[in-house]
PDB file of N, CA and C in Angstrom:
ATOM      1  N   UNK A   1       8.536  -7.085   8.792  1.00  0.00           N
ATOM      2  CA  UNK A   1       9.386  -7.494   9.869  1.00  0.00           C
ATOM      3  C   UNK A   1       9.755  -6.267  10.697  1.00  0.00           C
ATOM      4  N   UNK A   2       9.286  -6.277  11.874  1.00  0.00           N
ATOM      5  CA  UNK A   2      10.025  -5.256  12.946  1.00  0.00           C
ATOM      6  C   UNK A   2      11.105  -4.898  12.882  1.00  0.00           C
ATOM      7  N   UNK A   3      11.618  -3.599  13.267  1.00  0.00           N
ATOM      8  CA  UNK A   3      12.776  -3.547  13.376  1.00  0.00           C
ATOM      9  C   UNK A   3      13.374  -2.582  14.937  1.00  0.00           C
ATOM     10  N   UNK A   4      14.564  -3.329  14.990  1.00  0.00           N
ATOM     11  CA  UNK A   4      14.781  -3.006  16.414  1.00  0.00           C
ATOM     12  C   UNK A   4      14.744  -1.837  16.793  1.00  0.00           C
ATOM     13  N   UNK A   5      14.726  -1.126  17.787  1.00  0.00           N
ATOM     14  CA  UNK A   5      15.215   0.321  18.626  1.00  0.00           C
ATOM     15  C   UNK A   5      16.816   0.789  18.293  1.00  0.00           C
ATOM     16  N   UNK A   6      17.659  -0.797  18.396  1.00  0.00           N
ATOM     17  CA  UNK A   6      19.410  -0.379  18.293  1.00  0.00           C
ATOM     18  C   UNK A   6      19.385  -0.043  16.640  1.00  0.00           C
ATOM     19  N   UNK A   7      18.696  -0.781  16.078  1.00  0.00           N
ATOM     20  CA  UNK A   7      18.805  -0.334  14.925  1.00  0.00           C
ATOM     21  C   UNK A   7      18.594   0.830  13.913  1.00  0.00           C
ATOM     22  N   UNK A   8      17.165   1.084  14.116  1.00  0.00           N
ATOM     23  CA  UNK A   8      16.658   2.600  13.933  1.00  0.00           C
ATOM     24  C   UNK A   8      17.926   3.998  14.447  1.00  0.00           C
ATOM     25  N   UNK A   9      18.153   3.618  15.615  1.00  0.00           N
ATOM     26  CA  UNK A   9      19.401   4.347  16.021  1.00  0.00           C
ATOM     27  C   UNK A   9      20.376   4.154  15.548  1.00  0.00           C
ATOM     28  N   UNK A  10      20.937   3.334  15.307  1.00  0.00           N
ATOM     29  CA  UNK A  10      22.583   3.625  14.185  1.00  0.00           C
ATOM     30  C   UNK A  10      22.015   4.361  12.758  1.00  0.00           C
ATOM     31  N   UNK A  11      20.646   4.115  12.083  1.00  0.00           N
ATOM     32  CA  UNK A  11      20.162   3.839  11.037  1.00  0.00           C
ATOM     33  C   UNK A  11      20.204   5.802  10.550  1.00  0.00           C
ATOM     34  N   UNK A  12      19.542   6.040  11.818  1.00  0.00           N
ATOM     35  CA  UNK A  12      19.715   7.796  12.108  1.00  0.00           C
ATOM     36  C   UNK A  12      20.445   8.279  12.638  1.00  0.00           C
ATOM     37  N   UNK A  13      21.643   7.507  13.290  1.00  0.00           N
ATOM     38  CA  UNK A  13      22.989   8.361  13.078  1.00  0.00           C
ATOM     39  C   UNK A  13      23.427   8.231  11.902  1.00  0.00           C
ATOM     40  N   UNK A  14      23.543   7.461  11.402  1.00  0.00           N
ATOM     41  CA  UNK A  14      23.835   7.054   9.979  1.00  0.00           C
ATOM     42  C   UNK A  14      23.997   7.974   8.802  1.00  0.00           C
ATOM     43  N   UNK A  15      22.701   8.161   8.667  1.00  0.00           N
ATOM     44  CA  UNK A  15      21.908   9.314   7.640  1.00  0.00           C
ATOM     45  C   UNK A  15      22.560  10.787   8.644  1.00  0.00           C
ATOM     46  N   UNK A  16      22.289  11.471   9.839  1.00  0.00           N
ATOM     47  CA  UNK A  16      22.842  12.480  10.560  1.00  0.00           C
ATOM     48  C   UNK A  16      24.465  12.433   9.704  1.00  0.00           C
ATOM     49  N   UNK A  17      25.285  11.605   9.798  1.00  0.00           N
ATOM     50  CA  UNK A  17      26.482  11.913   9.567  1.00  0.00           C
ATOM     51  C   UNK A  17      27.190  11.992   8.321  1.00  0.00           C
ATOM     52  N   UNK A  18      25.684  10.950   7.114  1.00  0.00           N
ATOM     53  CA  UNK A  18      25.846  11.708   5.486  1.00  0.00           C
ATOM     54  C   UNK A  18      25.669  12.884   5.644  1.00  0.00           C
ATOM     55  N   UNK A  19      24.312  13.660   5.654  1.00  0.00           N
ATOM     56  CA  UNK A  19      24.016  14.550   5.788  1.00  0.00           C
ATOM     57  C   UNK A  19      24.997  15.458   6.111  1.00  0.00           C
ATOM     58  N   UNK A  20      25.799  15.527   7.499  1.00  0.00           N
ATOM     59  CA  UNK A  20      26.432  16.172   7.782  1.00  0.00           C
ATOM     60  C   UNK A  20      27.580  16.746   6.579  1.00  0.00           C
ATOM     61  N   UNK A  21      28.068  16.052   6.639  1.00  0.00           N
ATOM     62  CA  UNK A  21      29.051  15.270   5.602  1.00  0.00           C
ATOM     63  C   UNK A  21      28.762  16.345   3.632  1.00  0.00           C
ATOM     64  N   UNK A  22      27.321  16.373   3.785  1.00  0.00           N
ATOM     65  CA  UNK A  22      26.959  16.916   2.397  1.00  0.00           C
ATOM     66  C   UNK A  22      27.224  18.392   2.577  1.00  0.00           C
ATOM     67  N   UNK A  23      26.853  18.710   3.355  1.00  0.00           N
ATOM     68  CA  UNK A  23      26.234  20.053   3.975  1.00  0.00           C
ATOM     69  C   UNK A  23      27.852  20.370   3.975  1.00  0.00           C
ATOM     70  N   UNK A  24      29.208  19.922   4.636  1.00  0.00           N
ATOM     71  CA  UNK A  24      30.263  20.279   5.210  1.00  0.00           C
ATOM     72  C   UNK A  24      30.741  20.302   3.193  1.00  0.00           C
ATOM     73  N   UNK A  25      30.810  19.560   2.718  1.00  0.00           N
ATOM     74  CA  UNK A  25      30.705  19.596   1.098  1.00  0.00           C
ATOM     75  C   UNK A  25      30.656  20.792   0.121  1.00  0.00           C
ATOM     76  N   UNK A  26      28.740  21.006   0.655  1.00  0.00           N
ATOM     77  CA  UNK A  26      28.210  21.770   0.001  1.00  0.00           C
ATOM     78  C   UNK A  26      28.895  23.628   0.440  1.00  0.00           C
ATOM     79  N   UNK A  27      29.068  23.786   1.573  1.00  0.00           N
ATOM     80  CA  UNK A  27      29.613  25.108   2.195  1.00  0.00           C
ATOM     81  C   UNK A  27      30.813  24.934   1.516  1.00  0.00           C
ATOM     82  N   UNK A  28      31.680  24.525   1.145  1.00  0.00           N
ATOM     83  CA  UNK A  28      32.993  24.177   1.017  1.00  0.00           C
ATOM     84  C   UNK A  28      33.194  25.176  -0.373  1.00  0.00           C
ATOM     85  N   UNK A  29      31.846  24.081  -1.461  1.00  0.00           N
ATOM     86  CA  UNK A  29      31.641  24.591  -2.685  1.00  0.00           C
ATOM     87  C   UNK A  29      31.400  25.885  -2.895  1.00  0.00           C
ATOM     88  N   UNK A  30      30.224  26.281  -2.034  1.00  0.00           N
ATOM     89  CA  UNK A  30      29.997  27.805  -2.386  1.00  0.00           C
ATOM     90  C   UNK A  30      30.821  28.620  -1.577  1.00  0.00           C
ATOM     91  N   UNK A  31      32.151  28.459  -0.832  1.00  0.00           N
ATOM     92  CA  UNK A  31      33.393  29.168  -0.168  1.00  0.00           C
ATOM     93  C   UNK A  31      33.994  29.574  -1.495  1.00  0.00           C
ATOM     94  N   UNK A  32      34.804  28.618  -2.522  1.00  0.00           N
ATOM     95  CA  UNK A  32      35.520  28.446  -3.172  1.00  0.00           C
ATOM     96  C   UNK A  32      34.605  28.836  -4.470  1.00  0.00           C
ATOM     97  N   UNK A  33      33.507  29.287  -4.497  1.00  0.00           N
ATOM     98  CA  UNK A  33      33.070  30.492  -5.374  1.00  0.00           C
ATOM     99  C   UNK A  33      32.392  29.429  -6.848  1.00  0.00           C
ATOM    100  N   UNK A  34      32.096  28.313  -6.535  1.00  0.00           N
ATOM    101  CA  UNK A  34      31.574  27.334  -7.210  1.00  0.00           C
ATOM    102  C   UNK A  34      30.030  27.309  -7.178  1.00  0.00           C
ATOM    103  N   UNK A  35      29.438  28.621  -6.950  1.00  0.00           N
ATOM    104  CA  UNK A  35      28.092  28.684  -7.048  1.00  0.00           C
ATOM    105  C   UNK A  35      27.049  28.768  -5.784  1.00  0.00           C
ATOM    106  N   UNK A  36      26.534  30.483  -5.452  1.00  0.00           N
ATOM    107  CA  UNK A  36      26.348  30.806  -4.404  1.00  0.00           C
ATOM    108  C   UNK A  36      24.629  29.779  -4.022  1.00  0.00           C
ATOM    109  N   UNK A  37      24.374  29.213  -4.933  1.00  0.00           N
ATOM    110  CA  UNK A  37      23.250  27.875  -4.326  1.00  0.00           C
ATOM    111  C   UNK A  37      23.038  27.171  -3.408  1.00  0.00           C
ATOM    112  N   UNK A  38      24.625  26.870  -3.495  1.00  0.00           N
ATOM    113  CA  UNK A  38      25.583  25.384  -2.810  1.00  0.00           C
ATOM    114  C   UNK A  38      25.349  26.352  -1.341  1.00  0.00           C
ATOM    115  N   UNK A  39      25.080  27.036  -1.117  1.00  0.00           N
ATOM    116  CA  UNK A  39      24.821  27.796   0.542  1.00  0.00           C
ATOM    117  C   UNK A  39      23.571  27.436   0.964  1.00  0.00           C
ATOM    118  N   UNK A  40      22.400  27.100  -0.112  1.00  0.00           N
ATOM    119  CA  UNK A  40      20.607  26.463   0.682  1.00  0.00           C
ATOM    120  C   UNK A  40      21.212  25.275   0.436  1.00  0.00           C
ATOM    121  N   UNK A  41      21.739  24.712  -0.392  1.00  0.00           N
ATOM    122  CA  UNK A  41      21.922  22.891  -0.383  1.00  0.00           C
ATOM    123  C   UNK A  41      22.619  22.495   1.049  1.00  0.00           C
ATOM    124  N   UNK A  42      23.719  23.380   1.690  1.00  0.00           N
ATOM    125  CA  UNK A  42      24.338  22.991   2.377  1.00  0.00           C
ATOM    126  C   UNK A  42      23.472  23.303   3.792  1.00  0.00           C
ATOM    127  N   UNK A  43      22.832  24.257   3.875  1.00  0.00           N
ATOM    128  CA  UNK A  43      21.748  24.907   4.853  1.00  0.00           C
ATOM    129  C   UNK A  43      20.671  23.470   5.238  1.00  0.00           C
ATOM    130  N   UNK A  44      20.221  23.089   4.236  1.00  0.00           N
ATOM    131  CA  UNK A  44      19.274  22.187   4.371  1.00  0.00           C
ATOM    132  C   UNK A  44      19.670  20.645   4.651  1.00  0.00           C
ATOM    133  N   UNK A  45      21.254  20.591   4.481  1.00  0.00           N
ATOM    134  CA  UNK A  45      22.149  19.137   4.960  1.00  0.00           C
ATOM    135  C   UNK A  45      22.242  19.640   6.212  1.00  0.00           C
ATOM    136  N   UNK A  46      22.577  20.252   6.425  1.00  0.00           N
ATOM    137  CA  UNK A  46      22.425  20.544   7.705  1.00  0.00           C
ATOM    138  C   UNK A  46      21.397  20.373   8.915  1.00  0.00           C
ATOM    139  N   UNK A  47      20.385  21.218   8.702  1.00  0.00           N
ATOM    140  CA  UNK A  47      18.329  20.943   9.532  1.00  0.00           C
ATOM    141  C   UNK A  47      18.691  19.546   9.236  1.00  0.00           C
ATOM    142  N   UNK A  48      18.813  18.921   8.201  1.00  0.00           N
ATOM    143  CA  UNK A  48      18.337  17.473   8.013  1.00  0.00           C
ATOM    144  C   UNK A  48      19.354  16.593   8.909  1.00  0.00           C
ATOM    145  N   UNK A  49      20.332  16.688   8.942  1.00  0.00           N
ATOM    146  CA  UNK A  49      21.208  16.450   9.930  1.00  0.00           C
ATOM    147  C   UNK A  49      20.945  16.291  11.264  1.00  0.00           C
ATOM    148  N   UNK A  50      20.564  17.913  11.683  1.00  0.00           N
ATOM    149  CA  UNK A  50      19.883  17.777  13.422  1.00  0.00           C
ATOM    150  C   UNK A  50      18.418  16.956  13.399  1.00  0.00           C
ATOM    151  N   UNK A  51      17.830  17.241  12.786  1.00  0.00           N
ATOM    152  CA  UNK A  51      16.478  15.991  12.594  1.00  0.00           C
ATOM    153  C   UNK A  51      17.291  15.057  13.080  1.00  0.00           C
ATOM    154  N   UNK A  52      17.682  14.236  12.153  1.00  0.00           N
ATOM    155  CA  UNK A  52      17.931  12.816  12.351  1.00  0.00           C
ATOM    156  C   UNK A  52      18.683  12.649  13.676  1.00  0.00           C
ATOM    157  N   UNK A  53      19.981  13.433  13.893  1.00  0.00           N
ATOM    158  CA  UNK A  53      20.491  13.576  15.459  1.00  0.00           C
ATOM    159  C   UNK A  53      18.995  13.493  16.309  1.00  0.00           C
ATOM    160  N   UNK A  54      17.898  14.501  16.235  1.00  0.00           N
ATOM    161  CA  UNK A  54      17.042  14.609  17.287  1.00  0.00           C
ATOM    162  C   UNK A  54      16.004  13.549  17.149  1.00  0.00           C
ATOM    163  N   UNK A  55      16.368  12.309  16.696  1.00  0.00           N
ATOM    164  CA  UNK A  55      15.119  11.314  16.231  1.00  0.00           C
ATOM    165  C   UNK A  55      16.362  10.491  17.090  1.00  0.00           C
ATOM    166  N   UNK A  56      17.284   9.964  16.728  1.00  0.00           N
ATOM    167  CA  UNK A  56      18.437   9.320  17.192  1.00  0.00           C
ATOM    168  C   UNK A  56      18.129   9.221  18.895  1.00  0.00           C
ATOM    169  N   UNK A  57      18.401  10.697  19.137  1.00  0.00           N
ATOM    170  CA  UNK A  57      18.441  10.812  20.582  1.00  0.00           C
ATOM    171  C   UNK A  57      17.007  10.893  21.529  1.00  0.00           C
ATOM    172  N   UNK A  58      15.867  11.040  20.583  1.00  0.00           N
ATOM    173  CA  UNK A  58      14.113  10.734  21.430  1.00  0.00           C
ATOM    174  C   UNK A  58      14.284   9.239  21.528  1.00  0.00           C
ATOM    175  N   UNK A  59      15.265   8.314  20.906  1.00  0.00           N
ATOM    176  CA  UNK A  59      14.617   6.690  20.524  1.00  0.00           C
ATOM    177  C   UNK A  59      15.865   6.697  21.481  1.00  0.00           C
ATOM    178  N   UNK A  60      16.996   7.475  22.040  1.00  0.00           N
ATOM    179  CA  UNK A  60      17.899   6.470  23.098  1.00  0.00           C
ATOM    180  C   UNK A  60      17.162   7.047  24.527  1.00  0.00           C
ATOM    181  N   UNK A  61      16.343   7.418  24.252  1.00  0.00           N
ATOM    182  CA  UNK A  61      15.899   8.427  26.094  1.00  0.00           C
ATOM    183  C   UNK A  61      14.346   7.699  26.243  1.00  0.00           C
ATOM    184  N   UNK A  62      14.644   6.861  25.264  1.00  0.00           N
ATOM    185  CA  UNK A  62      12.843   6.216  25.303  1.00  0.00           C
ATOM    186  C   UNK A  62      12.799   4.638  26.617  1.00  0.00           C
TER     187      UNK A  62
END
């Protein structure tokens, strides 16, 4: 079954604003000295974040 254009777009803001969300998490953790890792986990919520923002915004300019 197809799925819409409006949809795909909330679908990847969606995921953009977990993401975000992990990443804002993950920095938090390795601030507060809970394991200097939590700095690529949060690095990579992040890229994954603007992805999905920049998939979001090619499908509203389409």
């Amino acid at each position: 079954m197809p799925v819409s254009r409006e949809t795909l777009i909330k679908r990847f803001e969606s995921a953009a604003e977990t993401w975000e969300r992990k990443g804002k998490r993950n920095w938090a953790y390795a601030k507060n000295g809970k394991g200097d890792f939590h700095y690529g986990i949060a690095k990579e919520a992040f890229k994954r974040a603007e992805r999905n923002r920049k998939k979001a915004e090619a499908l509203k300019n389409e």
